[in-house]
C-alpha atoms as a PDB file:
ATOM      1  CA  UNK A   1       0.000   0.000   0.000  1.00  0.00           C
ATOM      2  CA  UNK A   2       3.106   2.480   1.248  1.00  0.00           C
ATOM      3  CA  UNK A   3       4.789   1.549  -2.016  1.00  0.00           C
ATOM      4  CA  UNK A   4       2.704   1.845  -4.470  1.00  0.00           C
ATOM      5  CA  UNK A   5       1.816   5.071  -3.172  1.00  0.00           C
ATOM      6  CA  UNK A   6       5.815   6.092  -3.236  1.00  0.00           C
ATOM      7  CA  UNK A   7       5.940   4.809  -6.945  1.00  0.00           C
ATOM      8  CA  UNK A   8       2.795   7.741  -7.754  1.00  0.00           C
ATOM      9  CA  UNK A   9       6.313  10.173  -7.363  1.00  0.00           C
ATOM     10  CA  UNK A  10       9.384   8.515  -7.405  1.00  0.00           C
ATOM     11  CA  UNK A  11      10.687   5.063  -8.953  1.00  0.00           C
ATOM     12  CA  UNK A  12      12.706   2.316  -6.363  1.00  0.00           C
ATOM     13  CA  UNK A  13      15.793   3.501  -8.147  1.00  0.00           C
ATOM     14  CA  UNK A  14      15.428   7.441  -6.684  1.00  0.00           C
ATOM     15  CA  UNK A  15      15.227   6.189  -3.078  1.00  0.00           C
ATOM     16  CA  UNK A  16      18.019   5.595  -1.084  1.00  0.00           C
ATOM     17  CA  UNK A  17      17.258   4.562   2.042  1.00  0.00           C
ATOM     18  CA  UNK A  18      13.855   3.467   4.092  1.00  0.00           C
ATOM     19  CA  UNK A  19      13.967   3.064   7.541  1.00  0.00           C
ATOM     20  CA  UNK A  20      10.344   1.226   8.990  1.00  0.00           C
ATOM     21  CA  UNK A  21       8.927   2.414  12.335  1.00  0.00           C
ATOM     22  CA  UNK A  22       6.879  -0.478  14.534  1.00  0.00           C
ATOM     23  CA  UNK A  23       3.369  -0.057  14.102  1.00  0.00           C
ATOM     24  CA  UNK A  24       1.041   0.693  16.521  1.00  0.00           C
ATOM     25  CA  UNK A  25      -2.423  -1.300  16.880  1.00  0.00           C
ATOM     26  CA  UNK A  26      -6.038  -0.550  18.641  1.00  0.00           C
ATOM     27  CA  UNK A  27      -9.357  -0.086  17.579  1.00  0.00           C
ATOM     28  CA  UNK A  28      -9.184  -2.547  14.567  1.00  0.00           C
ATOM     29  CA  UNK A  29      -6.642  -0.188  12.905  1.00  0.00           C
ATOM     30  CA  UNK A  30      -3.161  -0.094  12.262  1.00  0.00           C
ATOM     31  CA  UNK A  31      -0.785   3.030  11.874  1.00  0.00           C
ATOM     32  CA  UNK A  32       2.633   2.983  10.506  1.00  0.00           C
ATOM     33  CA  UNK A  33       5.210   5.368   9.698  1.00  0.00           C
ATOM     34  CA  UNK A  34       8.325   4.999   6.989  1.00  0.00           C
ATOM     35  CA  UNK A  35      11.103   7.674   6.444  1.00  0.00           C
ATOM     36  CA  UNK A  36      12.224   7.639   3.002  1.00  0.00           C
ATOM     37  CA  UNK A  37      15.472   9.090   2.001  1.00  0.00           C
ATOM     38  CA  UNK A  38      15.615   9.941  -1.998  1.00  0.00           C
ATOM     39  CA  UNK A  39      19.154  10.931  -3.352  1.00  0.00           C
ATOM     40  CA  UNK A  40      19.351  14.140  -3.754  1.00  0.00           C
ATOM     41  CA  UNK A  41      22.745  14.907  -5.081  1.00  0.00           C
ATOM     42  CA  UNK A  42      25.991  12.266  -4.270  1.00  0.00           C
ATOM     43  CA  UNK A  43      25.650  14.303  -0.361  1.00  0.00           C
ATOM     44  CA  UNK A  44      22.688  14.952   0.023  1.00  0.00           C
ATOM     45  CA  UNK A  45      19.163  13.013   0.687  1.00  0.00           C
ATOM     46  CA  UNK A  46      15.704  15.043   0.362  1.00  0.00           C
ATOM     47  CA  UNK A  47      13.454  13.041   3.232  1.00  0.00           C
ATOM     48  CA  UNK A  48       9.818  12.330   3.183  1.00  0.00           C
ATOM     49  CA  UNK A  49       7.767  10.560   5.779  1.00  0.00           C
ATOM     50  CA  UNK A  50       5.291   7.686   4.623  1.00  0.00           C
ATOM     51  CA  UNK A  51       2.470   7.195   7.137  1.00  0.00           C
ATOM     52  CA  UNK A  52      -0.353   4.940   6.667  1.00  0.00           C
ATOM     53  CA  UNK A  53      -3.779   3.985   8.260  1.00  0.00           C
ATOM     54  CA  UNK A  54      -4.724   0.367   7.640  1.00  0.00           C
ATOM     55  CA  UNK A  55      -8.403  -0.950   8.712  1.00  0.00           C
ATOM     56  CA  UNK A  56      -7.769  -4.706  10.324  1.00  0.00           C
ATOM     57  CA  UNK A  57     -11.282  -5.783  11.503  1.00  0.00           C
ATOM     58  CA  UNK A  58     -15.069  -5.233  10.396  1.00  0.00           C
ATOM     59  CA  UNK A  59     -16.463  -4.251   6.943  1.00  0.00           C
ATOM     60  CA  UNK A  60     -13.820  -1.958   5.903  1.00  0.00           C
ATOM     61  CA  UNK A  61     -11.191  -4.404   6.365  1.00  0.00           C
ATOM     62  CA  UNK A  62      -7.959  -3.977   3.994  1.00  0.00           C
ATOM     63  CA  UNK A  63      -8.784  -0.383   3.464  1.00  0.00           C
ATOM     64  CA  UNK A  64      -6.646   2.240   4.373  1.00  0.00           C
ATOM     65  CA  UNK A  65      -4.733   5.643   3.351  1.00  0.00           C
ATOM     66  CA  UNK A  66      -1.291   6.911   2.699  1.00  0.00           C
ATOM     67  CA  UNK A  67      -0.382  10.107   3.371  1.00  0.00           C
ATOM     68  CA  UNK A  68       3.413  11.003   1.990  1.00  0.00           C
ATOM     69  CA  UNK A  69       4.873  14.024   3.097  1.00  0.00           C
ATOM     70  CA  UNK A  70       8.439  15.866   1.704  1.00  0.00           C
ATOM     71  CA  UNK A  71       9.788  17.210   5.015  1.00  0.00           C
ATOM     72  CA  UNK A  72      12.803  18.160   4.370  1.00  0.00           C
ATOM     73  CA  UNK A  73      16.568  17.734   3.278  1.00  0.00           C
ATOM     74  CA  UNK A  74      20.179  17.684   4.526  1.00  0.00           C
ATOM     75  CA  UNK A  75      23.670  16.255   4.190  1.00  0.00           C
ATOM     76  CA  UNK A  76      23.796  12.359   4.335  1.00  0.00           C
ATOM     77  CA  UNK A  77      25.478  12.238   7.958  1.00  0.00           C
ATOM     78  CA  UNK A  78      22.839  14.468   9.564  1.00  0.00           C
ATOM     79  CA  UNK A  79      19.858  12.591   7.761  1.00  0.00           C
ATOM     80  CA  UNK A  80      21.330   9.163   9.429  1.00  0.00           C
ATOM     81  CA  UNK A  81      21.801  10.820  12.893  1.00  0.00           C
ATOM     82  CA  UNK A  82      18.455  12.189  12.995  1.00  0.00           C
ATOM     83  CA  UNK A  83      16.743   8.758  11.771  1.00  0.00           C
ATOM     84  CA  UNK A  84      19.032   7.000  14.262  1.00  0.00           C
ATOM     85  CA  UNK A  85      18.241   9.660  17.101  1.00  0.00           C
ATOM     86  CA  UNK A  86      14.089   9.557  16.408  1.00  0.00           C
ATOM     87  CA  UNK A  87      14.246   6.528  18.670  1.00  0.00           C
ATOM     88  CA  UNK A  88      15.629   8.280  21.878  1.00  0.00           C
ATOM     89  CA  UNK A  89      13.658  11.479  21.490  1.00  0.00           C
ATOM     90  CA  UNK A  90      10.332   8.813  21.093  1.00  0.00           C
ATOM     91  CA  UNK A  91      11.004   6.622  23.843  1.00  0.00           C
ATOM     92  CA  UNK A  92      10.406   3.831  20.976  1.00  0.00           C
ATOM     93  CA  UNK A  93      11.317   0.684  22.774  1.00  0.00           C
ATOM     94  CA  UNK A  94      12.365  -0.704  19.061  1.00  0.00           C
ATOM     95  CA  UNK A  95      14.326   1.089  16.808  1.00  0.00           C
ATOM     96  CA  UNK A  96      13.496   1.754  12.772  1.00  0.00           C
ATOM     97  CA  UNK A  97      14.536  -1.199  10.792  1.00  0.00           C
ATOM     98  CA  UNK A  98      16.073  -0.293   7.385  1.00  0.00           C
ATOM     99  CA  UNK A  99      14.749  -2.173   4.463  1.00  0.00           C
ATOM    100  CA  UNK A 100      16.365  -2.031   1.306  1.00  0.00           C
ATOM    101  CA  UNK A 101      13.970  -0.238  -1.404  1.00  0.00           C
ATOM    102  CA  UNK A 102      14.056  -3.442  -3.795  1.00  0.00           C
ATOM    103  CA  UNK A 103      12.706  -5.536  -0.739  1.00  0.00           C
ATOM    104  CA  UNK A 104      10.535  -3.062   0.366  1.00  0.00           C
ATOM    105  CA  UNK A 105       8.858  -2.839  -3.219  1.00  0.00           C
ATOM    106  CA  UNK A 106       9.217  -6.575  -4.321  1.00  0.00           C
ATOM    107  CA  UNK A 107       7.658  -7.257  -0.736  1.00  0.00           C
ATOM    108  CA  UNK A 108       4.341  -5.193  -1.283  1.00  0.00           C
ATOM    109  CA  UNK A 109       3.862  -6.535  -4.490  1.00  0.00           C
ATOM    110  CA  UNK A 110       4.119 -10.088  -3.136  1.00  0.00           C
ATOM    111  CA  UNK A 111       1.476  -8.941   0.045  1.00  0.00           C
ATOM    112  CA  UNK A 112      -0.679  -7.955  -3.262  1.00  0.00           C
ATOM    113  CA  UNK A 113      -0.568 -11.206  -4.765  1.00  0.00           C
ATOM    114  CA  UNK A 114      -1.683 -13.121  -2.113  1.00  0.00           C
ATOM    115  CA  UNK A 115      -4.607 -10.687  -1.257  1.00  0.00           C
ATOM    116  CA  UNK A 116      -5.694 -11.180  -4.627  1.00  0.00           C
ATOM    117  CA  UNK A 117      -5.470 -14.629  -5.014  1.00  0.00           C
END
């Protein structure tokens, strides 16, 4: 759902980076929040946060949206230390897990497939 939402503006080849945030879960929904880093130029990353809304119970089951937001850029180093620092400032007991784009695509089309089938 995230990805095929991400491919509306950029291909898997423009994005450099994804780091997934654990989800959160009540009231037969699901929230989730990616940070995508797109190259830029060779230093630099232009950053966009990928949160979704997922329905997992009743009628509306397997619906959700996807709200993508540009929300910035900055040198490689400080992008990395402020993904890695999100954590801390959260109180997150898990950290972001970084997914390589080709996974993270290859994997949503795969979650597709077997909803479909």
């Amino acid at each position: 759902m995230v990805a095929k939402e991400l491919e509306k503006t950029m291909t898997p080849d423009d994005i450099a980076r994804i780091w997934i945030f654990p989800p959160m879960r009540g009231d037969g929904r699901e929230w989730g929040t990616a940070v995508v880093a797109k190259a830029a130029t060779a230093q630099r990353f232009t950053v966009f946060t990928a949160r979704y809304m997922l329905n997992t119970r009743g009628r509306q089951r397997g619906q959700g949206k996807v709200e993508l937001h540009e929300v910035g850029d900055g040198p490689v180093d400080v992008v990395l230390d402020v993904v890695s620092g999100v954590q801390s400032r959260t109180g997150d007991g898990e950290p972001p897990v970084e997914i390589a784009p080709e996974l993270w695509f290859a994997q949503e089309e795969d979650d597709e497939s077997t909803t479909e089938a």
